[in-house]
N, C-alpha and C. Protein backbone atom coordinates (compact mmCIF):
# COMPACT_ATOMS: atom_id res chain seq x y z
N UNK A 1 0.84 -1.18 0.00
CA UNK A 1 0.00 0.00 0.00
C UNK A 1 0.88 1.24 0.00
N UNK A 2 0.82 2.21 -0.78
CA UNK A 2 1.33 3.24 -1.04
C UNK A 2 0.28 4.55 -0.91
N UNK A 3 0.81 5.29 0.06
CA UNK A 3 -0.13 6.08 0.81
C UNK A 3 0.98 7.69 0.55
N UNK A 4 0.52 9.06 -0.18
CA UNK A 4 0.60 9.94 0.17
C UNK A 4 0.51 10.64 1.37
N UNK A 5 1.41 11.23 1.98
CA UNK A 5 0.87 11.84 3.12
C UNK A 5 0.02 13.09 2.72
N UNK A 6 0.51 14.24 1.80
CA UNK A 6 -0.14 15.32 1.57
C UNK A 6 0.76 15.82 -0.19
N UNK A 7 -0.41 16.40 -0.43
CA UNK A 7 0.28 17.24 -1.84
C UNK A 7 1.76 17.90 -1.64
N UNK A 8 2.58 18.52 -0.42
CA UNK A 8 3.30 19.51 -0.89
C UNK A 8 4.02 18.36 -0.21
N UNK A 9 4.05 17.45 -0.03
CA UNK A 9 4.70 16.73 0.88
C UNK A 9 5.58 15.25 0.19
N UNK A 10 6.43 15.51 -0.38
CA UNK A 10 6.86 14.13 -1.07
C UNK A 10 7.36 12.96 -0.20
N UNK A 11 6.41 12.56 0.90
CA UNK A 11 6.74 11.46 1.75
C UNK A 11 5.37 10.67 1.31
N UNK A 12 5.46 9.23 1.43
CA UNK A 12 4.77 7.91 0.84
C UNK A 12 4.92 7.00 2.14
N UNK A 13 3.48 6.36 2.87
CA UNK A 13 3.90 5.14 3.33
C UNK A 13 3.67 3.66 2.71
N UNK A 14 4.48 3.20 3.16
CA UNK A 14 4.14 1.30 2.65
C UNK A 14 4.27 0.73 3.87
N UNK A 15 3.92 -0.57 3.18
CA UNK A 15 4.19 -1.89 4.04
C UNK A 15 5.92 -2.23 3.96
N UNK A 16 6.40 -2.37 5.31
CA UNK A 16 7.89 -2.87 5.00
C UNK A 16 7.64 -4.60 5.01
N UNK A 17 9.14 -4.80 4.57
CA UNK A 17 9.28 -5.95 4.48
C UNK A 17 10.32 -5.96 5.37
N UNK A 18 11.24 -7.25 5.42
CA UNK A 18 12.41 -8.05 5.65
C UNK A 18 13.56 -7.23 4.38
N UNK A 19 13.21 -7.27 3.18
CA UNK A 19 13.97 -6.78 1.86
C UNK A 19 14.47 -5.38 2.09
N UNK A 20 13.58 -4.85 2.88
CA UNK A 20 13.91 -3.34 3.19
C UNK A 20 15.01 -3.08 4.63
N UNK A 21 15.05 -4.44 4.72
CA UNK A 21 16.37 -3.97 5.86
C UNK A 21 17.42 -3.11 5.68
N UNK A 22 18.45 -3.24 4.42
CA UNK A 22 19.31 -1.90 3.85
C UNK A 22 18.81 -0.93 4.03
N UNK A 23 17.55 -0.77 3.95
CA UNK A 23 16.87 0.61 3.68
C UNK A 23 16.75 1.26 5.15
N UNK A 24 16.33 0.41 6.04
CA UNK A 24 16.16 0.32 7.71
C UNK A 24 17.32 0.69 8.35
N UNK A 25 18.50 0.25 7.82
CA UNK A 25 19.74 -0.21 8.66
C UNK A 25 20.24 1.63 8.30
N UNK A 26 20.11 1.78 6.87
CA UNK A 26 20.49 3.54 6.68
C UNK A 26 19.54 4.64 7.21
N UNK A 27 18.81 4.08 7.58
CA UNK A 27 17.69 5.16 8.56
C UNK A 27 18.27 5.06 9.79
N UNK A 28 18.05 3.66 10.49
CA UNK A 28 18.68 3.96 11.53
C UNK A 28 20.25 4.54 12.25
N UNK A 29 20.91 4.62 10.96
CA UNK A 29 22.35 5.14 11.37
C UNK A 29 22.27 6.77 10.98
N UNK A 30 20.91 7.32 10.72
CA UNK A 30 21.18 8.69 10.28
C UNK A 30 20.51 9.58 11.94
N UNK A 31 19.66 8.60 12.51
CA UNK A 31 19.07 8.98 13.53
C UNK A 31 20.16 8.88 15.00
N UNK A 32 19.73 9.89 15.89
CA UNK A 32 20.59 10.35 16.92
C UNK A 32 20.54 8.69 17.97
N UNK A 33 21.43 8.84 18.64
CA UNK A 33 21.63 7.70 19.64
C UNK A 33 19.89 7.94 20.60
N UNK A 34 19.87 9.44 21.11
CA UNK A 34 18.53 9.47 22.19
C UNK A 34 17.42 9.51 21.52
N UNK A 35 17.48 9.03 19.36
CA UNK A 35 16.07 8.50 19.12
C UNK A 35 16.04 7.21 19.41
N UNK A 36 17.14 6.76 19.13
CA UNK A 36 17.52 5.33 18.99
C UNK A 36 17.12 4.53 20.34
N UNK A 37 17.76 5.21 21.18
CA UNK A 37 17.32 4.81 22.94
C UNK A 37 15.80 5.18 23.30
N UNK A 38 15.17 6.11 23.05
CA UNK A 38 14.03 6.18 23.15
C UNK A 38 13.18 4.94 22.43
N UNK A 39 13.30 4.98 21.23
CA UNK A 39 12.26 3.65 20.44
C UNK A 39 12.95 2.59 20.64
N UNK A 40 14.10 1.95 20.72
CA UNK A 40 14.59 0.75 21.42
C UNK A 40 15.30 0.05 22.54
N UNK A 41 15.50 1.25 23.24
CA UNK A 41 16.36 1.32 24.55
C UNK A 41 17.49 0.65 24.48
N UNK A 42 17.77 1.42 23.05
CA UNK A 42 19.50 0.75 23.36
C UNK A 42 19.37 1.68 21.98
N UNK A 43 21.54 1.95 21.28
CA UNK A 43 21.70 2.99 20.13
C UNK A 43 22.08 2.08 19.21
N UNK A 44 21.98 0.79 19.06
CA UNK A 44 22.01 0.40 17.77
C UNK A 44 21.06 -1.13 17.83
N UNK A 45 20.65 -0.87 16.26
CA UNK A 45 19.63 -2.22 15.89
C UNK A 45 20.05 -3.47 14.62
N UNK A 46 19.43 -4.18 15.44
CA UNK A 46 20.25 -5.32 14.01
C UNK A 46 18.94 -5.82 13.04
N UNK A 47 19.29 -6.77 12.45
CA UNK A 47 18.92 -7.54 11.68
C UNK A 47 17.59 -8.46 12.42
N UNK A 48 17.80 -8.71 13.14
CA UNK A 48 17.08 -9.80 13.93
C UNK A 48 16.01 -8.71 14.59
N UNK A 49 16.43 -7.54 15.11
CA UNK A 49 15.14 -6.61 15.97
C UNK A 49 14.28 -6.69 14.81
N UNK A 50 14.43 -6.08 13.34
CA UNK A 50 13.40 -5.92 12.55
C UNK A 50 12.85 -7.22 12.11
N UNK A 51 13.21 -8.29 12.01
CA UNK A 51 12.74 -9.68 12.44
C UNK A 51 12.00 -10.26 13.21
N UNK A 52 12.28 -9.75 14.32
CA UNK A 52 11.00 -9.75 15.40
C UNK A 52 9.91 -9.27 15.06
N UNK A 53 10.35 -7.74 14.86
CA UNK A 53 9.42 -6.81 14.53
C UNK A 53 8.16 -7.08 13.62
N UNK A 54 8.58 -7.71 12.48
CA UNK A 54 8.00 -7.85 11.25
C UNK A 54 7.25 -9.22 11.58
N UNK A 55 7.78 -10.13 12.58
CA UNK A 55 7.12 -11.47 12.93
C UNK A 55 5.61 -11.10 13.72
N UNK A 56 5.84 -9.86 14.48
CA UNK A 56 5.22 -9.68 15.25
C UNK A 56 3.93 -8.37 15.39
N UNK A 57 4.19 -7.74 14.19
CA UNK A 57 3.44 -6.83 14.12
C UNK A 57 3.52 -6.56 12.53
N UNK A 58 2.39 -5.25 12.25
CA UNK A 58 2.34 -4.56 11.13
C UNK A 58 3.53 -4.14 10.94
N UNK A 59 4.10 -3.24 9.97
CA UNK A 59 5.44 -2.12 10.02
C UNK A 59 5.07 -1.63 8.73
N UNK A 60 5.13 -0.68 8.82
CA UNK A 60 5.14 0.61 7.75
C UNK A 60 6.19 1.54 7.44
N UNK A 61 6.71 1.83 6.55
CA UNK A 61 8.33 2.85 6.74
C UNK A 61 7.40 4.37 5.78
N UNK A 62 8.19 5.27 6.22
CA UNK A 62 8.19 6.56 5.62
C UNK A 62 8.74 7.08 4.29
N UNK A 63 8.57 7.29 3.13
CA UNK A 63 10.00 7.23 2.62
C UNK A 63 9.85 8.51 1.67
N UNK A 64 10.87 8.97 1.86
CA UNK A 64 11.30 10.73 1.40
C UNK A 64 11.19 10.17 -0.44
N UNK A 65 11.04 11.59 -1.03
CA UNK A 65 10.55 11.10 -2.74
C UNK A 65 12.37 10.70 -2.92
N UNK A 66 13.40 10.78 -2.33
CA UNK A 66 14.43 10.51 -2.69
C UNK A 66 14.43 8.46 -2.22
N UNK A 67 13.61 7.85 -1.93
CA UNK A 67 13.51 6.34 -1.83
C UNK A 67 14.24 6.46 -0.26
N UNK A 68 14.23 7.56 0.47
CA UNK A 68 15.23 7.18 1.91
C UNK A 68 14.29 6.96 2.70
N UNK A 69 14.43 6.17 3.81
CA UNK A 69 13.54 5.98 4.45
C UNK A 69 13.46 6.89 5.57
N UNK A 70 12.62 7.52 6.28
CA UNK A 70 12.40 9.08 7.35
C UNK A 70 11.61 8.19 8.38
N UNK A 71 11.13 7.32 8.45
CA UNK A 71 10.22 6.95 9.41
C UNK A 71 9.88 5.22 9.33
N UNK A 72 9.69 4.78 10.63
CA UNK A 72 9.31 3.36 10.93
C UNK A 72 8.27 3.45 12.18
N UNK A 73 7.33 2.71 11.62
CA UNK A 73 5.89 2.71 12.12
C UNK A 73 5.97 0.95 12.23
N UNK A 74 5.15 0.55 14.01
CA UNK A 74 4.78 -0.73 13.89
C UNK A 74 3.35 -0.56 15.17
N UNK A 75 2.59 -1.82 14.47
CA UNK A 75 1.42 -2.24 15.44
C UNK A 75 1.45 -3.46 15.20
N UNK A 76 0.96 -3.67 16.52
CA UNK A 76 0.99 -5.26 16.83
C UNK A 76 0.26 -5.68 18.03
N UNK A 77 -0.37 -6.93 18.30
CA UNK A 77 -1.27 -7.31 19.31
C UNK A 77 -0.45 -7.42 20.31
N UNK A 78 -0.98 -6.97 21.64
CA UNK A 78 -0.32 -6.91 22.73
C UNK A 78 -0.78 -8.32 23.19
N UNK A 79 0.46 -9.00 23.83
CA UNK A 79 0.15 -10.33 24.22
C UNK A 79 -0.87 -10.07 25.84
N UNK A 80 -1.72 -11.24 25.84
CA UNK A 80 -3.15 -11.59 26.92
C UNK A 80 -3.70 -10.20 27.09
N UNK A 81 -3.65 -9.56 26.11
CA UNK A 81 -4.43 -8.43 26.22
C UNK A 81 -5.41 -7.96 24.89
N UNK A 82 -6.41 -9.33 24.72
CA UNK A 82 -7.16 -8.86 23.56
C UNK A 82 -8.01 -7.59 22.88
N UNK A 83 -7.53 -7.08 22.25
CA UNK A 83 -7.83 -6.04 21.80
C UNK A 83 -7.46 -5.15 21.82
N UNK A 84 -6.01 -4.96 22.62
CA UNK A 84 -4.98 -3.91 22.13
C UNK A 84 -3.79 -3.95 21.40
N UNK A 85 -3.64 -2.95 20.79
CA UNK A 85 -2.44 -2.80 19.97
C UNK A 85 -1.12 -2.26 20.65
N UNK A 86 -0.13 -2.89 19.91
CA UNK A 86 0.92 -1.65 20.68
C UNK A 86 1.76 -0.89 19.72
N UNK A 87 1.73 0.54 19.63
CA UNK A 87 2.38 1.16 18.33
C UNK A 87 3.65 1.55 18.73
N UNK A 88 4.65 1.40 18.13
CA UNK A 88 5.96 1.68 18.08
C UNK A 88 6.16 3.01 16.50
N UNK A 89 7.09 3.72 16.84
CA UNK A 89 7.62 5.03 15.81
C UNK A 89 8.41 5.32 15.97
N UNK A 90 9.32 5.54 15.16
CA UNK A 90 10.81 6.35 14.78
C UNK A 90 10.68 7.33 14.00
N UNK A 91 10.86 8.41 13.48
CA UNK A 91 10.98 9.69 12.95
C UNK A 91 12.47 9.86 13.22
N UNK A 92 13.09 9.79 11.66
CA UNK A 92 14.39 10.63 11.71
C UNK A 92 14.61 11.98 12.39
N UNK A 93 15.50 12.18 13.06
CA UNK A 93 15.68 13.65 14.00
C UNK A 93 15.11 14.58 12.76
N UNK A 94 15.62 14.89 11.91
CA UNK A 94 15.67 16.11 10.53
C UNK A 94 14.16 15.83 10.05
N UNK A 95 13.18 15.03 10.36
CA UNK A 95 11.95 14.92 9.49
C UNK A 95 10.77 15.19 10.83
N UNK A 96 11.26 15.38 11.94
CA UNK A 96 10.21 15.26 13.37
C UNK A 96 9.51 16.54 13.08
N UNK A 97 8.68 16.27 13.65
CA UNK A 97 7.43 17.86 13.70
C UNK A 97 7.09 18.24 12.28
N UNK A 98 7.19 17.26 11.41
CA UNK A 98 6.22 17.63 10.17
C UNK A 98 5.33 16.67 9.81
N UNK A 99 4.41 15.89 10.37
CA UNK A 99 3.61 15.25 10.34
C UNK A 99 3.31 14.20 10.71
N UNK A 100 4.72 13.51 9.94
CA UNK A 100 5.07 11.99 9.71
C UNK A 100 4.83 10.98 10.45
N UNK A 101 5.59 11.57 11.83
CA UNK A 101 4.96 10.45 12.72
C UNK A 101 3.52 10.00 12.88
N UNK A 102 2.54 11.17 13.03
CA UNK A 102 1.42 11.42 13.21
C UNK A 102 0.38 10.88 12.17
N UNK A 103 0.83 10.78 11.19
CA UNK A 103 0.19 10.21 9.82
C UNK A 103 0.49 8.52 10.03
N UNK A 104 1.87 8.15 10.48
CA UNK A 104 2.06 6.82 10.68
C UNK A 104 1.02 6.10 11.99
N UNK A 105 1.08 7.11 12.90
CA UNK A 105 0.24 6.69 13.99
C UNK A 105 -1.65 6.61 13.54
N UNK A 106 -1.70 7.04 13.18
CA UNK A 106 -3.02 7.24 12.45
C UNK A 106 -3.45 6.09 11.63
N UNK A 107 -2.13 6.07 10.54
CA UNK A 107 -2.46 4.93 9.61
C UNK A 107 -2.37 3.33 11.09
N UNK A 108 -1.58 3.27 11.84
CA UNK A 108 -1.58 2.32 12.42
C UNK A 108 -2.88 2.04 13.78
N UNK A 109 -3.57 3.30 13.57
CA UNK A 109 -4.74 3.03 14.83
C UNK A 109 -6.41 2.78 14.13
N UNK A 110 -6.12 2.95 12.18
CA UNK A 110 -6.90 2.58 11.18
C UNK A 110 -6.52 0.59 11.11
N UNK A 111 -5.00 0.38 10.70
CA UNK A 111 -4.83 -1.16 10.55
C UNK A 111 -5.46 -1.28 12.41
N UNK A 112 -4.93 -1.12 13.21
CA UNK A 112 -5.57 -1.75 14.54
C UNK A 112 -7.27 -2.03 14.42
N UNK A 113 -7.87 -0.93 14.20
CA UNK A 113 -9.33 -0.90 14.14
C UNK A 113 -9.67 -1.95 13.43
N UNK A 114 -9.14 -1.98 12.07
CA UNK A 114 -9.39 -3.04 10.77
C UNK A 114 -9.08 -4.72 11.66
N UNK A 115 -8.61 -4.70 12.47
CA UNK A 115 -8.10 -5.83 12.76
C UNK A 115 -8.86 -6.30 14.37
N UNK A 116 -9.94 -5.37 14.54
CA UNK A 116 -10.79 -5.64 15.67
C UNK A 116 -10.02 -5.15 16.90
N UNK A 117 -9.14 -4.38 16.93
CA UNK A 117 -8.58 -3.72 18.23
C UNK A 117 -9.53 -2.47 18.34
N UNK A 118 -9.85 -2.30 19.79
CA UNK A 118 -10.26 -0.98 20.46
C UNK A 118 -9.33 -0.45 21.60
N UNK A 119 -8.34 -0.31 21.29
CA UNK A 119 -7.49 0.31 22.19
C UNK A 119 -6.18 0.22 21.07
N UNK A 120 -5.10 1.08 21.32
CA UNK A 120 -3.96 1.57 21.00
C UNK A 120 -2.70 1.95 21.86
N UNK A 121 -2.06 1.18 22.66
CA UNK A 121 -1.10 1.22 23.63
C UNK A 121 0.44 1.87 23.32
N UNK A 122 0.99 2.41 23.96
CA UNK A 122 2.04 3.69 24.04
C UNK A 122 2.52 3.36 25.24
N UNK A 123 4.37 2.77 25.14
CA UNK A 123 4.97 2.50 26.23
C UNK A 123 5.71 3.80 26.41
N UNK A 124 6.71 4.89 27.20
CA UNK A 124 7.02 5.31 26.46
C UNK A 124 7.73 6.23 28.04
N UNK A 125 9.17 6.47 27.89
CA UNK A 125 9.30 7.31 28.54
C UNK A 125 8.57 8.47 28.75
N UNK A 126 8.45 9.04 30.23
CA UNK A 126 7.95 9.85 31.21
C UNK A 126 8.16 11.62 30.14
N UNK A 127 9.25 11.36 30.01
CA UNK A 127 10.44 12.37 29.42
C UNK A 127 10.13 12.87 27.95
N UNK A 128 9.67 11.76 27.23
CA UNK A 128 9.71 11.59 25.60
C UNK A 128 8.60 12.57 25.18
N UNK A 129 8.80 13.39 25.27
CA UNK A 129 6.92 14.31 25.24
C UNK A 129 7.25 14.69 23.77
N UNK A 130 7.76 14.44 22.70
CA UNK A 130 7.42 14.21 21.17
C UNK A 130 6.64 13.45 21.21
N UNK A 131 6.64 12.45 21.44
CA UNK A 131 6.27 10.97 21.59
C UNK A 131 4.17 11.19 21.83
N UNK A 132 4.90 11.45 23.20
CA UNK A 132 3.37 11.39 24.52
C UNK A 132 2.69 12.79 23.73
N UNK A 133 2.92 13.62 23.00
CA UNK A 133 2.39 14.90 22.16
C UNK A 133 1.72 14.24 21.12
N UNK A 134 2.50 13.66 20.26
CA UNK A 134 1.76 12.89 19.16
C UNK A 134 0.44 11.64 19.47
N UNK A 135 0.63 10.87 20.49
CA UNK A 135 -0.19 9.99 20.90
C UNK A 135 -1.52 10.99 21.80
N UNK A 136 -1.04 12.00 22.48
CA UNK A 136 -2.47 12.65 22.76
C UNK A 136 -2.89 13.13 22.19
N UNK A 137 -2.28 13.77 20.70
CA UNK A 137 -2.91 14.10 19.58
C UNK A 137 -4.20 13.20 18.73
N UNK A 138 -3.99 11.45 18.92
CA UNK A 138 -4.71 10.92 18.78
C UNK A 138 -6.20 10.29 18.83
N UNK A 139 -6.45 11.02 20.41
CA UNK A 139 -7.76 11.14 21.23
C UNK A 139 -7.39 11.10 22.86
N UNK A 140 -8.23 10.95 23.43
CA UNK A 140 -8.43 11.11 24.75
C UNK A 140 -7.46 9.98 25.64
N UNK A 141 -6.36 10.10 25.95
CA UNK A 141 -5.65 8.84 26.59
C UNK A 141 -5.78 8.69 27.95
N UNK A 142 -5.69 7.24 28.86
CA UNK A 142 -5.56 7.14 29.73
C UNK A 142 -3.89 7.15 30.01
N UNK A 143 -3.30 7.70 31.26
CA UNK A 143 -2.24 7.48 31.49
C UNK A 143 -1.99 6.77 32.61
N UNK A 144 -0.85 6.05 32.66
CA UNK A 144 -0.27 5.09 34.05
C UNK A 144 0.72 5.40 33.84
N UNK A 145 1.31 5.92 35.30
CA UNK A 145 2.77 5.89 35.47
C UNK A 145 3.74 4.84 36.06
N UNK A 146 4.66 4.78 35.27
CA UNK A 146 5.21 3.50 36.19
C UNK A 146 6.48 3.86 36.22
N UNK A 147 6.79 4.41 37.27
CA UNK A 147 7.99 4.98 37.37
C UNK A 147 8.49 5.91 36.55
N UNK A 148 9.51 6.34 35.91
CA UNK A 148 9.96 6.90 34.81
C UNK A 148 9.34 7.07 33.40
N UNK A 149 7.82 6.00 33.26
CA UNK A 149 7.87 5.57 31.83
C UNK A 149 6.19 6.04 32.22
N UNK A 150 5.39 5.97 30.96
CA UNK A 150 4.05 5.91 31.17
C UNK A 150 3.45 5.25 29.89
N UNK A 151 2.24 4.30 31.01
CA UNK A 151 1.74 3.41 29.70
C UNK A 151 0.40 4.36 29.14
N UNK A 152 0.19 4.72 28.27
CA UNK A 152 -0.54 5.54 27.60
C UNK A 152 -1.43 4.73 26.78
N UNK A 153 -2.69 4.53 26.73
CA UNK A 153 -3.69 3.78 25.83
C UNK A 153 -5.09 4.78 25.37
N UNK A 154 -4.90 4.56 23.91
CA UNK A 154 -5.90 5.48 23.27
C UNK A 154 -7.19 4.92 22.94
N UNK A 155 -8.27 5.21 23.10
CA UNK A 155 -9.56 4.15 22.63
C UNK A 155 -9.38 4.33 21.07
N UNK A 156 -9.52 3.47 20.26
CA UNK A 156 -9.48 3.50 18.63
C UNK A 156 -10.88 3.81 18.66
N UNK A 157 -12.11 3.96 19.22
CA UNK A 157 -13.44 4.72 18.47
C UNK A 157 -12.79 6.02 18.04
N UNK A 158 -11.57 7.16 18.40
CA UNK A 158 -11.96 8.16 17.89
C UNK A 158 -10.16 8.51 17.59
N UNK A 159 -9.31 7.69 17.71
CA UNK A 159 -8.05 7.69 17.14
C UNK A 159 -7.83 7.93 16.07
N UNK A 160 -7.39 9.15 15.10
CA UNK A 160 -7.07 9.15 13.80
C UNK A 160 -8.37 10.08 12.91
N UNK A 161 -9.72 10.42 14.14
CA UNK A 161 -10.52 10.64 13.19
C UNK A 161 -10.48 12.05 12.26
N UNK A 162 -9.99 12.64 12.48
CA UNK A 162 -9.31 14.16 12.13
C UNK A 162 -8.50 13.94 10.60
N UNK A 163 -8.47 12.25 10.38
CA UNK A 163 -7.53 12.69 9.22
C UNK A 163 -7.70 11.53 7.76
N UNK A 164 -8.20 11.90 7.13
CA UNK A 164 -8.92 11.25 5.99
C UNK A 164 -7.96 10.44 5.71
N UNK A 165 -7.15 10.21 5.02
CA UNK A 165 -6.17 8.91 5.06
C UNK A 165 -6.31 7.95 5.49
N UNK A 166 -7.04 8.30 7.25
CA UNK A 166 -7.39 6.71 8.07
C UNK A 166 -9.00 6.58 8.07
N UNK A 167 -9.92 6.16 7.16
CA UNK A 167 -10.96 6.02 7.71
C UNK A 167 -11.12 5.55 8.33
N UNK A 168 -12.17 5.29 9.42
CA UNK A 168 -12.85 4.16 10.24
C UNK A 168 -13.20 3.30 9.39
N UNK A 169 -13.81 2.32 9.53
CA UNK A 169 -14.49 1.04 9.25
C UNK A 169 -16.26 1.39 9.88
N UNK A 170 -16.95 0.92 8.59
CA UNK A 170 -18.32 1.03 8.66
C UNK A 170 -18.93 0.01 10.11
N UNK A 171 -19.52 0.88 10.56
CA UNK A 171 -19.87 0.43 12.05
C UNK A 171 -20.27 -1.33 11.51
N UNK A 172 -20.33 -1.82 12.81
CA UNK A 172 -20.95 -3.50 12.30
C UNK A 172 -22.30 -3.67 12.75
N UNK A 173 -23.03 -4.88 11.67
CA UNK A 173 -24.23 -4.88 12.06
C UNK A 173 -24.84 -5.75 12.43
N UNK A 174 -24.49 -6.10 13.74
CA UNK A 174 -24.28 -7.60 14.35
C UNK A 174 -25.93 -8.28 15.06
């Protein structure tokens, strides 16, 4: 799926693969160590994290009209917790605060919905308020603190609705 973000905007999302690891591995070496520690808690990623990743969830990448990749988006079912998702995001330092993330989060609280989730989960340092900004941008969150970190969960009835790209799904008629 190849998704415009906006007209003036030459960024596109897709579905990643495994194939796009080169593509992954040069994103992640353009991004700062405290993005790197923030979305993985540690400054470098291998082969095998996006392996997991991809075993275990959606993933979507960002990619500048130059084919680079600016962004990595994932959702995925939170284990014994039916019906939530958990979204993970990276935003290259040089591409943050212009949408991107926010369009990825969106597109990923549309696949959650599509996939029978009503909730949208956000682990996320205390500290990270790019992060915790963009996810309350989403709708109304509950927060838990747990020490340093806060678990943040968005209801998907109204996640994303602000932005045509993600429709909802036609109510069901059970």
């Amino acid at each position: 799926m190849h998704q415009l973000l906006n007209s003036s905007d030459a960024v596109r999302i897709r579905t990643a693969t495994l194939a796009d690891w080169p593509l992954i591995e040069t994103f992640h070496r353009s991004c700062s160590e405290q993005a790197l520690h923030r979305r993985w808690g540690r400054t470098w990623i291998v082969h095998r994290d996006i392996e997991r990743l991809l075993h275990h969830s959606s993933c979507w990448i960002a990619l500048h009209d130059t084919d680079d990749v600016v962004a990595l988006g994932s959702a995925g079912p939170v284990s014994r917790q039916p019906g939530v998702f958990d979204l993970g995001l990276q935003v290259a330092d040089v591409h943050q605060r212009r949408g991107i993330g926010l369009a990825l989060a969106r597109h990923a609280a549309a696949h959650g919905r599509s996939r029978g989730a009503h909730t949208l989960s956000v682990y996320a340092e205390a500290s990270n308020l790019p992060m915790l900004g963009l996810v309350r941008r989403l709708g109304h969150p509950t927060e838990i603190r747990q020490g340093a970190h806060l678990d943040v969960r968005v209801p998907l009835s109204g996640a994303g609705a602000a932005c045509p790209t993600t429709p909802a799904p036609p109510p069901s008629r059970r």
